[in-house]
C-alpha atoms as a PDB file:
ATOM      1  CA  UNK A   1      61.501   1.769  39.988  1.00  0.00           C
ATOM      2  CA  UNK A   2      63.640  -0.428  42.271  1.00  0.00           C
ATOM      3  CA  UNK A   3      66.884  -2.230  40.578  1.00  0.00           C
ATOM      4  CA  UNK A   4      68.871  -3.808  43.447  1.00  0.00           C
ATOM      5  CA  UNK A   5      69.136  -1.072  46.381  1.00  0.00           C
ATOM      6  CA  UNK A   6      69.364   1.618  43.497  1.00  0.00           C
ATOM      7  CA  UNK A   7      66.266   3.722  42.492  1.00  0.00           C
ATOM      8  CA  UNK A   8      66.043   4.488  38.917  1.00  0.00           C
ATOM      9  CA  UNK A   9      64.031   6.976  36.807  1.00  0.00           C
ATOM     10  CA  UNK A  10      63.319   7.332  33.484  1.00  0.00           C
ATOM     11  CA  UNK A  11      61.743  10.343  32.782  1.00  0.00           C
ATOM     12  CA  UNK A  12      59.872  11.904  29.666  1.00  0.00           C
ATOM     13  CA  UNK A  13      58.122  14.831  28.405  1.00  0.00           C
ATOM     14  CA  UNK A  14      56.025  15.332  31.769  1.00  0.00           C
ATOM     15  CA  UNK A  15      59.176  16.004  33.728  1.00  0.00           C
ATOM     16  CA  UNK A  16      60.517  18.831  30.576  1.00  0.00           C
ATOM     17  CA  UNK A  17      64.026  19.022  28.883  1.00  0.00           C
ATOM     18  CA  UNK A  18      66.046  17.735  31.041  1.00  0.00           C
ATOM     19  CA  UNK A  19      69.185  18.917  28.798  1.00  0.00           C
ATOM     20  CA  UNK A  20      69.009  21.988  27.751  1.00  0.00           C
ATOM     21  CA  UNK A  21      67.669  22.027  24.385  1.00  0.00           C
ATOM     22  CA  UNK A  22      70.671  19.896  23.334  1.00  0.00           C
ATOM     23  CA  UNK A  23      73.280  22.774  24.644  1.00  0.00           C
ATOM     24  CA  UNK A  24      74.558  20.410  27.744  1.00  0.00           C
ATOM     25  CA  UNK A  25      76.789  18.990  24.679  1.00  0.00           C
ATOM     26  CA  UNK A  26      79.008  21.927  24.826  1.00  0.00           C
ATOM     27  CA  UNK A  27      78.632  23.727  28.488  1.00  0.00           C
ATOM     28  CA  UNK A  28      79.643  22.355  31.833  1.00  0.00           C
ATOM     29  CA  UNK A  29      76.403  24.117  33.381  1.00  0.00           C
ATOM     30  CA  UNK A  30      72.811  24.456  32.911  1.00  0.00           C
ATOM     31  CA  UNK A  31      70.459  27.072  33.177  1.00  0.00           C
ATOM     32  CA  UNK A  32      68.401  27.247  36.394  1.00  0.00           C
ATOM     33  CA  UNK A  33      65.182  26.092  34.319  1.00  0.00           C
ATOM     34  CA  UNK A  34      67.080  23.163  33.792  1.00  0.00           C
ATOM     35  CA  UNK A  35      68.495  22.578  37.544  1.00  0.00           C
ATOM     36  CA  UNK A  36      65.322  23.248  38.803  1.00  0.00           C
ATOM     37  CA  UNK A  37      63.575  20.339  36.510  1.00  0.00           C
ATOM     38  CA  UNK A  38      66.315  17.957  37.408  1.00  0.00           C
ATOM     39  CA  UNK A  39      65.693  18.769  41.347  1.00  0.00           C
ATOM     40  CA  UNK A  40      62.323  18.025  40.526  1.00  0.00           C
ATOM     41  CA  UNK A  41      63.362  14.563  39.957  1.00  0.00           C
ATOM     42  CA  UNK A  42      66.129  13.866  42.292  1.00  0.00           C
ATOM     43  CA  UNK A  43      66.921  16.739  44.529  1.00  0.00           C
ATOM     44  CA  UNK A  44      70.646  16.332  45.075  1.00  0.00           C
ATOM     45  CA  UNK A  45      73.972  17.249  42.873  1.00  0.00           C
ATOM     46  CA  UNK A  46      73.597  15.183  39.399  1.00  0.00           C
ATOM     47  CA  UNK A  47      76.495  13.589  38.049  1.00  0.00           C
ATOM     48  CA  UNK A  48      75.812  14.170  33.550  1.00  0.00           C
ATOM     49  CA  UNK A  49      78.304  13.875  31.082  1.00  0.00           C
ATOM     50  CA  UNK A  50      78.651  15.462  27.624  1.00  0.00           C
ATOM     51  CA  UNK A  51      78.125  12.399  25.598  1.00  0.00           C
ATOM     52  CA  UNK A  52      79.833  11.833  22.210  1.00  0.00           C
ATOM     53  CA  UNK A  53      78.438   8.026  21.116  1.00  0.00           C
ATOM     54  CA  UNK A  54      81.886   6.272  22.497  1.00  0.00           C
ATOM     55  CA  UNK A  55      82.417   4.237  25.184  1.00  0.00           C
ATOM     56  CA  UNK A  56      84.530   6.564  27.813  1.00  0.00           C
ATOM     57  CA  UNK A  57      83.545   5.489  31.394  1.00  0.00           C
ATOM     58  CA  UNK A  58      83.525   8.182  34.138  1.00  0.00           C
ATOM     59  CA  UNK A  59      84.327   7.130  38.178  1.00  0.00           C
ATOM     60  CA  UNK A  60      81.854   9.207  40.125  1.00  0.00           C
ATOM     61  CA  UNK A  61      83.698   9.500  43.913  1.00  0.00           C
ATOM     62  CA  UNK A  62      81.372  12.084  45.077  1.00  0.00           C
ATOM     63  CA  UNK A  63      78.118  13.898  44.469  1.00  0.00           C
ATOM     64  CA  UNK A  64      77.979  16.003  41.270  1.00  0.00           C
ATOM     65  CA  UNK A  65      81.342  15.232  40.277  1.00  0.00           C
ATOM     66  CA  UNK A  66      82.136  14.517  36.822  1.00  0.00           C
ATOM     67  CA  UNK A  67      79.112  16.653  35.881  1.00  0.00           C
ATOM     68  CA  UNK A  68      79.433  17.788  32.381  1.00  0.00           C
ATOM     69  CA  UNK A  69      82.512  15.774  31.646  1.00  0.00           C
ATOM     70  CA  UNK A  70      83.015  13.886  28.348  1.00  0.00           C
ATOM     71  CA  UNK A  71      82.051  10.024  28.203  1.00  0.00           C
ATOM     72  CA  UNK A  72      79.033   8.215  27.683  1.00  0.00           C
ATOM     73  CA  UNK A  73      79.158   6.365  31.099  1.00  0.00           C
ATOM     74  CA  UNK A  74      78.820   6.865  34.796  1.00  0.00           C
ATOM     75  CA  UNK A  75      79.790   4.805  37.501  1.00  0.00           C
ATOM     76  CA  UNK A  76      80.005   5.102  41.000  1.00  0.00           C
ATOM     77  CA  UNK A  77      80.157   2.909  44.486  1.00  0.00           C
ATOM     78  CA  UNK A  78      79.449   6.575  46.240  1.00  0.00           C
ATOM     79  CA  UNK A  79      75.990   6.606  48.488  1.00  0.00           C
ATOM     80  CA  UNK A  80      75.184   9.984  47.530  1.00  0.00           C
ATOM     81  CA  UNK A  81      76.064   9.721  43.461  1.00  0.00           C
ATOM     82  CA  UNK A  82      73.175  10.796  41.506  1.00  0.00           C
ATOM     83  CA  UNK A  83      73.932   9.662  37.776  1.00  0.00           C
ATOM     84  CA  UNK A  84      72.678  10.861  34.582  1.00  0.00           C
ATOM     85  CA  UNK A  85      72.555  10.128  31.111  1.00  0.00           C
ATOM     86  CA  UNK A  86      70.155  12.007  28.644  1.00  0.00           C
ATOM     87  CA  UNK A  87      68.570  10.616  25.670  1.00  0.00           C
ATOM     88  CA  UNK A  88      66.327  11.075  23.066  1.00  0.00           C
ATOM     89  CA  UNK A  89      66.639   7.863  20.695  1.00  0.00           C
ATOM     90  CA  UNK A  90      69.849   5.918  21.996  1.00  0.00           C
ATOM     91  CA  UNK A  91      69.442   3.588  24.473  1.00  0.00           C
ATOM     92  CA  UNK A  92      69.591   4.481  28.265  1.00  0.00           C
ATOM     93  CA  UNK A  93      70.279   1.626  30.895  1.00  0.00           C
ATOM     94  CA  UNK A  94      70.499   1.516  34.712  1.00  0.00           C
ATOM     95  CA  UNK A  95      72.873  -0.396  36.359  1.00  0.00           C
ATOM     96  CA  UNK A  96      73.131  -1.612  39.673  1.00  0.00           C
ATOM     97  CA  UNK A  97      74.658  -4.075  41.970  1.00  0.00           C
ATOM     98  CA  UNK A  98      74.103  -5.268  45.289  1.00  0.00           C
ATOM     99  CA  UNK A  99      77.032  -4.318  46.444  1.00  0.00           C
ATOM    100  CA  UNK A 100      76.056  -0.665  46.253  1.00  0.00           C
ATOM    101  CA  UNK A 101      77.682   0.194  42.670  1.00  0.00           C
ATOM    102  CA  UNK A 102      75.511   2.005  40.454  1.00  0.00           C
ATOM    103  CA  UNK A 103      75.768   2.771  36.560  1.00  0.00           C
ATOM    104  CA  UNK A 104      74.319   4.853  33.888  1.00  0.00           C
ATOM    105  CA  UNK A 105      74.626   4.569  30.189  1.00  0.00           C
ATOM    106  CA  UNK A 106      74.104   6.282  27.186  1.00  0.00           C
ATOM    107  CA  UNK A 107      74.051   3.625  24.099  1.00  0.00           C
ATOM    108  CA  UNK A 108      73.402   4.240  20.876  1.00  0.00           C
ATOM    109  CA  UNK A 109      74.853   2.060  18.058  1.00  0.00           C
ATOM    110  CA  UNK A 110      77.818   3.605  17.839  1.00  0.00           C
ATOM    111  CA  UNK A 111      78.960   3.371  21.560  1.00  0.00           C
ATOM    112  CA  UNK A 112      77.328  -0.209  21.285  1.00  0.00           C
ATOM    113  CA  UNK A 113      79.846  -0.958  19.123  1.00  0.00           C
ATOM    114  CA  UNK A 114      82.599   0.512  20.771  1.00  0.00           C
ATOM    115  CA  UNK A 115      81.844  -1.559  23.476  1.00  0.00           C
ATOM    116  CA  UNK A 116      80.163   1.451  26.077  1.00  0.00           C
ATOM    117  CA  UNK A 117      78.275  -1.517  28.048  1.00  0.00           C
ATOM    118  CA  UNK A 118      81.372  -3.605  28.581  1.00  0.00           C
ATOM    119  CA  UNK A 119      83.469  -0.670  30.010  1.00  0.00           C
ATOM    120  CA  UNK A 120      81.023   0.042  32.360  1.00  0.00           C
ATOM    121  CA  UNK A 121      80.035  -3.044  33.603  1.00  0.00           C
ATOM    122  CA  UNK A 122      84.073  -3.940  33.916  1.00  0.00           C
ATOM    123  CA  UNK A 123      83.727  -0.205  36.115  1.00  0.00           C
ATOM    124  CA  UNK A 124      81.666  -1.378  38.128  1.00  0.00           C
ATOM    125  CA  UNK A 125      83.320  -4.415  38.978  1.00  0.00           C
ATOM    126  CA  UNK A 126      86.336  -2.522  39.553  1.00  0.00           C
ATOM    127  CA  UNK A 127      84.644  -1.058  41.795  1.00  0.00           C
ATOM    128  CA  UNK A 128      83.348  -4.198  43.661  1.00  0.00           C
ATOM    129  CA  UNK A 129      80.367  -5.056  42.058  1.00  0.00           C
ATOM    130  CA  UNK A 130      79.860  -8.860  41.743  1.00  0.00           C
ATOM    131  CA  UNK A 131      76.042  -9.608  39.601  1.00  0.00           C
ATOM    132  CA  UNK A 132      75.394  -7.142  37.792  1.00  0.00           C
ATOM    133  CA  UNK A 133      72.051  -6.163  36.683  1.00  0.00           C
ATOM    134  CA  UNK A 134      70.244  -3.756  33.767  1.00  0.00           C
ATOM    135  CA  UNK A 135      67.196  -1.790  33.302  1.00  0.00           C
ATOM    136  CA  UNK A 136      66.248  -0.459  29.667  1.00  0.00           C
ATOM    137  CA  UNK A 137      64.463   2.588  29.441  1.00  0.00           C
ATOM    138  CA  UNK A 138      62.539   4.336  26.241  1.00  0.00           C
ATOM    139  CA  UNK A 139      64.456   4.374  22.724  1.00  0.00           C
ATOM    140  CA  UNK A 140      63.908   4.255  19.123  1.00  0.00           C
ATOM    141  CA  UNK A 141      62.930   0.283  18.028  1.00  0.00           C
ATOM    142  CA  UNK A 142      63.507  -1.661  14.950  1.00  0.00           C
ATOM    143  CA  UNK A 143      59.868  -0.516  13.460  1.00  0.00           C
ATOM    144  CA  UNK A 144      61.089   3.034  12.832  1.00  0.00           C
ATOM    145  CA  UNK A 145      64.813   2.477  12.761  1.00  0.00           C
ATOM    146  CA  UNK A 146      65.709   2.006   9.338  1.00  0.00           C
ATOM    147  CA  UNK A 147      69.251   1.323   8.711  1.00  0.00           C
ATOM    148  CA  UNK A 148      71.721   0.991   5.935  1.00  0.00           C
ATOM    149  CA  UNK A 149      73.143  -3.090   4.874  1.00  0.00           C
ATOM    150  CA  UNK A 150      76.902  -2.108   5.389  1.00  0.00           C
ATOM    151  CA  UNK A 151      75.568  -0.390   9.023  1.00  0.00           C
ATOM    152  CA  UNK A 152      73.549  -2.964   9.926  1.00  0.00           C
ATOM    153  CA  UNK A 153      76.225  -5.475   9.004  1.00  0.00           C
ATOM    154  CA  UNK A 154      78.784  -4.129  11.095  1.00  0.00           C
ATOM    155  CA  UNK A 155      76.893  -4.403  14.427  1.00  0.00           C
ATOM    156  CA  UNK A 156      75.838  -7.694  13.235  1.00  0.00           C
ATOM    157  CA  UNK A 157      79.591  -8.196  13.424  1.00  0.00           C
ATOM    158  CA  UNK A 158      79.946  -7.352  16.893  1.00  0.00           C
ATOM    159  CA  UNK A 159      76.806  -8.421  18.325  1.00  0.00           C
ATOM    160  CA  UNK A 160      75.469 -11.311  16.129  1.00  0.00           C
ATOM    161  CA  UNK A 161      72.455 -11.512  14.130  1.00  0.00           C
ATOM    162  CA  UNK A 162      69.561 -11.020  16.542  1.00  0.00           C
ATOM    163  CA  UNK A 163      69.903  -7.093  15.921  1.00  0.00           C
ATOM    164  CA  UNK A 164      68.410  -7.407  12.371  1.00  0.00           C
ATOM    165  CA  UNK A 165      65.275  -5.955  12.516  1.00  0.00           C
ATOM    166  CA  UNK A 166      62.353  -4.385  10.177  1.00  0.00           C
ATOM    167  CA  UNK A 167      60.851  -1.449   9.711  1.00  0.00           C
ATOM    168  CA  UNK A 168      57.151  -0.848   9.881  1.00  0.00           C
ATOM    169  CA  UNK A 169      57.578  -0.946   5.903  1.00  0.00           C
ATOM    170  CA  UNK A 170      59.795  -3.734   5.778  1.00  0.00           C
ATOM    171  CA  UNK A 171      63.186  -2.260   5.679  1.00  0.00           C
ATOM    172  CA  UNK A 172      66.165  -3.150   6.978  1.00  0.00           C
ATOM    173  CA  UNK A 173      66.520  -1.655  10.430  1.00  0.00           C
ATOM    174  CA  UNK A 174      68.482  -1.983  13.824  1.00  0.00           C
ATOM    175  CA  UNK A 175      66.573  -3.573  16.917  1.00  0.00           C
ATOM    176  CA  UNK A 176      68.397  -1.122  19.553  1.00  0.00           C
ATOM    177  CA  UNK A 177      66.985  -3.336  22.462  1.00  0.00           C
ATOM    178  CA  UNK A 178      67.762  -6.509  21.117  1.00  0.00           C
ATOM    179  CA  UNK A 179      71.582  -4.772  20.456  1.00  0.00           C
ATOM    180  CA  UNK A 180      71.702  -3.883  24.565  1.00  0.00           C
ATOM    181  CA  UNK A 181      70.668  -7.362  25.327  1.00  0.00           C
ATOM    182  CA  UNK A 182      73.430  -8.705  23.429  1.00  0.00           C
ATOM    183  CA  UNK A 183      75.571  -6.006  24.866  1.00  0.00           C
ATOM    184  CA  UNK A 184      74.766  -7.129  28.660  1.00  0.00           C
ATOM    185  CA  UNK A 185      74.790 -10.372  28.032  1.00  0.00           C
ATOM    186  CA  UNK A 186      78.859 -10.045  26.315  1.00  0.00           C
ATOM    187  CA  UNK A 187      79.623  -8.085  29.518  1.00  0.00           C
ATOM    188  CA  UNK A 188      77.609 -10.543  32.088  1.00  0.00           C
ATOM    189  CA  UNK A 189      75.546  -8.139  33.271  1.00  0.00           C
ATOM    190  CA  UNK A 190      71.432  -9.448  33.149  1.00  0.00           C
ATOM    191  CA  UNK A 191      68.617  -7.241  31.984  1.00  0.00           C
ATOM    192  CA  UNK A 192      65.571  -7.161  34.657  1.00  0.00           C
ATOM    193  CA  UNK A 193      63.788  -4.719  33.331  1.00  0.00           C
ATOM    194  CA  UNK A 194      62.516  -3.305  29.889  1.00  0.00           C
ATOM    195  CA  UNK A 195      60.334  -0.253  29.662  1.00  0.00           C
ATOM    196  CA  UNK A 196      59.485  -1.367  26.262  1.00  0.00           C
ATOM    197  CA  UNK A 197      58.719   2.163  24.796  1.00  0.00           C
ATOM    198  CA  UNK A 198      59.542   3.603  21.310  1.00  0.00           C
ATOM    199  CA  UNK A 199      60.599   6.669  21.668  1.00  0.00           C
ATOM    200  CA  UNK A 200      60.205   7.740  17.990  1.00  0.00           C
ATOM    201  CA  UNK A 201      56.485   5.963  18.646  1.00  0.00           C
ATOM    202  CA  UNK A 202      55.456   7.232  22.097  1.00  0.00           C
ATOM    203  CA  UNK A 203      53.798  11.070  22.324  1.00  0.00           C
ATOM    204  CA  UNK A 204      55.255  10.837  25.884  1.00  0.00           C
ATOM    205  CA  UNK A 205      59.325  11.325  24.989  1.00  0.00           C
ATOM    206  CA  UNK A 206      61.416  13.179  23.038  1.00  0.00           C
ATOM    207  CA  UNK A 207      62.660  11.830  19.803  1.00  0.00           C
ATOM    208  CA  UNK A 208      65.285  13.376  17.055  1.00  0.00           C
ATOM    209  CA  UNK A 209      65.115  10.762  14.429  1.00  0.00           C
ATOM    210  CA  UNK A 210      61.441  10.971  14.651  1.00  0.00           C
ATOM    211  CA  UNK A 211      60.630  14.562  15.066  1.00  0.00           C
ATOM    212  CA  UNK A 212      63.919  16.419  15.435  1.00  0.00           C
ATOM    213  CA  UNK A 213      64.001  17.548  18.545  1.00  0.00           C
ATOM    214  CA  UNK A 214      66.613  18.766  20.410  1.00  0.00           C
ATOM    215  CA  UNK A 215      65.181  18.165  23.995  1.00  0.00           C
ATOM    216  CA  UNK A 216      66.419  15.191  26.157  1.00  0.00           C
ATOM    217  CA  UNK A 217      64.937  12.811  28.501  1.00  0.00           C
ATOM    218  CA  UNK A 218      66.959  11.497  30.970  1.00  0.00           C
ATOM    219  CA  UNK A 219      67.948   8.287  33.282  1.00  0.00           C
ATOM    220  CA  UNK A 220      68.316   8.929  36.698  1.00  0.00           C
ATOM    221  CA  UNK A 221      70.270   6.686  39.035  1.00  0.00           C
ATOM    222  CA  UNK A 222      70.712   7.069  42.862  1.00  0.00           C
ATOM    223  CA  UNK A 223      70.944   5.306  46.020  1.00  0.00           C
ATOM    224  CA  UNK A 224      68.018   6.296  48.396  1.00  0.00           C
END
């Protein structure tokens, strides 16, 4: 899909584990299964991070740099960036302005929190971006997201009370999109785009909370 003059990708289970079987947390490389399904996809140097649900922000100033560096963001105003984040419940979102500077983050409630979507979008606009603007790929959603009152509370804290959501059985859960609209719209960033998938729902992804699985999909964001 188009978002500004970036191309974006979310892929799923038809383009394989696009992290290693959850060992990208703690190498710098991957296997050349791996490289070879991420050429598949976008056949240049990926920029990935090894993500740890805070809200570090990585400056990408050349092709493949940064790759498996700590953070759970990627930015970069460099034409031949390819940014990743992988994902199997949190949230992934594409950003892009049309300026050229592209973005790439991994949310899940705990980076929400920590404010992950602000520091990028303030990256970005470091980096000359003016309007920025989101696309929301596949994650778990409120119906099988069941969350604890003090949890549930706290994000409510940061992020007001439109992130209350219920479970397919009525209990108390976290509405992950609703959480990364709030997000973008604290940061002034403006969501285009919504898959509108549930990961822990769709036969198509890869989900832990659902099934435990330790693949990843991935979003992919480049400048053609």
């Amino acid at each position: 899909m188009q978002l500004g003059p970036a191309e974006v990708r979310f892929t799923g289970r038809t383009e394989g584990d696009l992290g290693h079987a959850g060992a990208w947390v703690e190498v710098h490389e991957v296997d050349e299964r791996v490289a070879a399904r991420r050429r598949a996809v976008v056949d240049r140097p990926w920029s990935w991070l090894r993500q740890v649900h805070g809200a570090e922000v990585r400056v990408v100033d050349g092709p493949g740099k940064c790759a498996g560096d700590v953070g759970d963001a990627l930015v970069s105003a460099d034409p031949g960036a390819v940014l990743a984040v992988l994902t199997a419940d949190c949230a992934p979102i594409a950003l892009a302005s049309e300026e050229g500077v592209v973005g790439a983050v991994h949310a899940g409630w705990r980076g929400l929190r920590a404010g992950v979507v602000d520091a990028a979008v303030g990256a970005m606009r470091d980096l000359g971006a003016t309007e920025v603007v989101a696309a929301l790929g596949p994650c778990v959603h409120a119906e099988c997201y069941e969350f604890s009152d003090a949890d549930l509370d706290a994000v409510a804290a940061d992020l007001g009370d439109g992130v209350r959501g219920v479970t397919a059985e009525g209990r108390p859960a976290l509405d992950v999109p609703a959480a990364v609209r709030a997000a973008l719209d604290r940061a002034g960033a403006r969501l285009v785009h919504d898959v509108d998938v549930c990961t822990a729902c769709s036969t198509e992804h890869y989900s832990h909370r659902a099934r435990r699985e330790l693949e990843r999909q991935a979003v992919v964001v480049w400048r053609p």
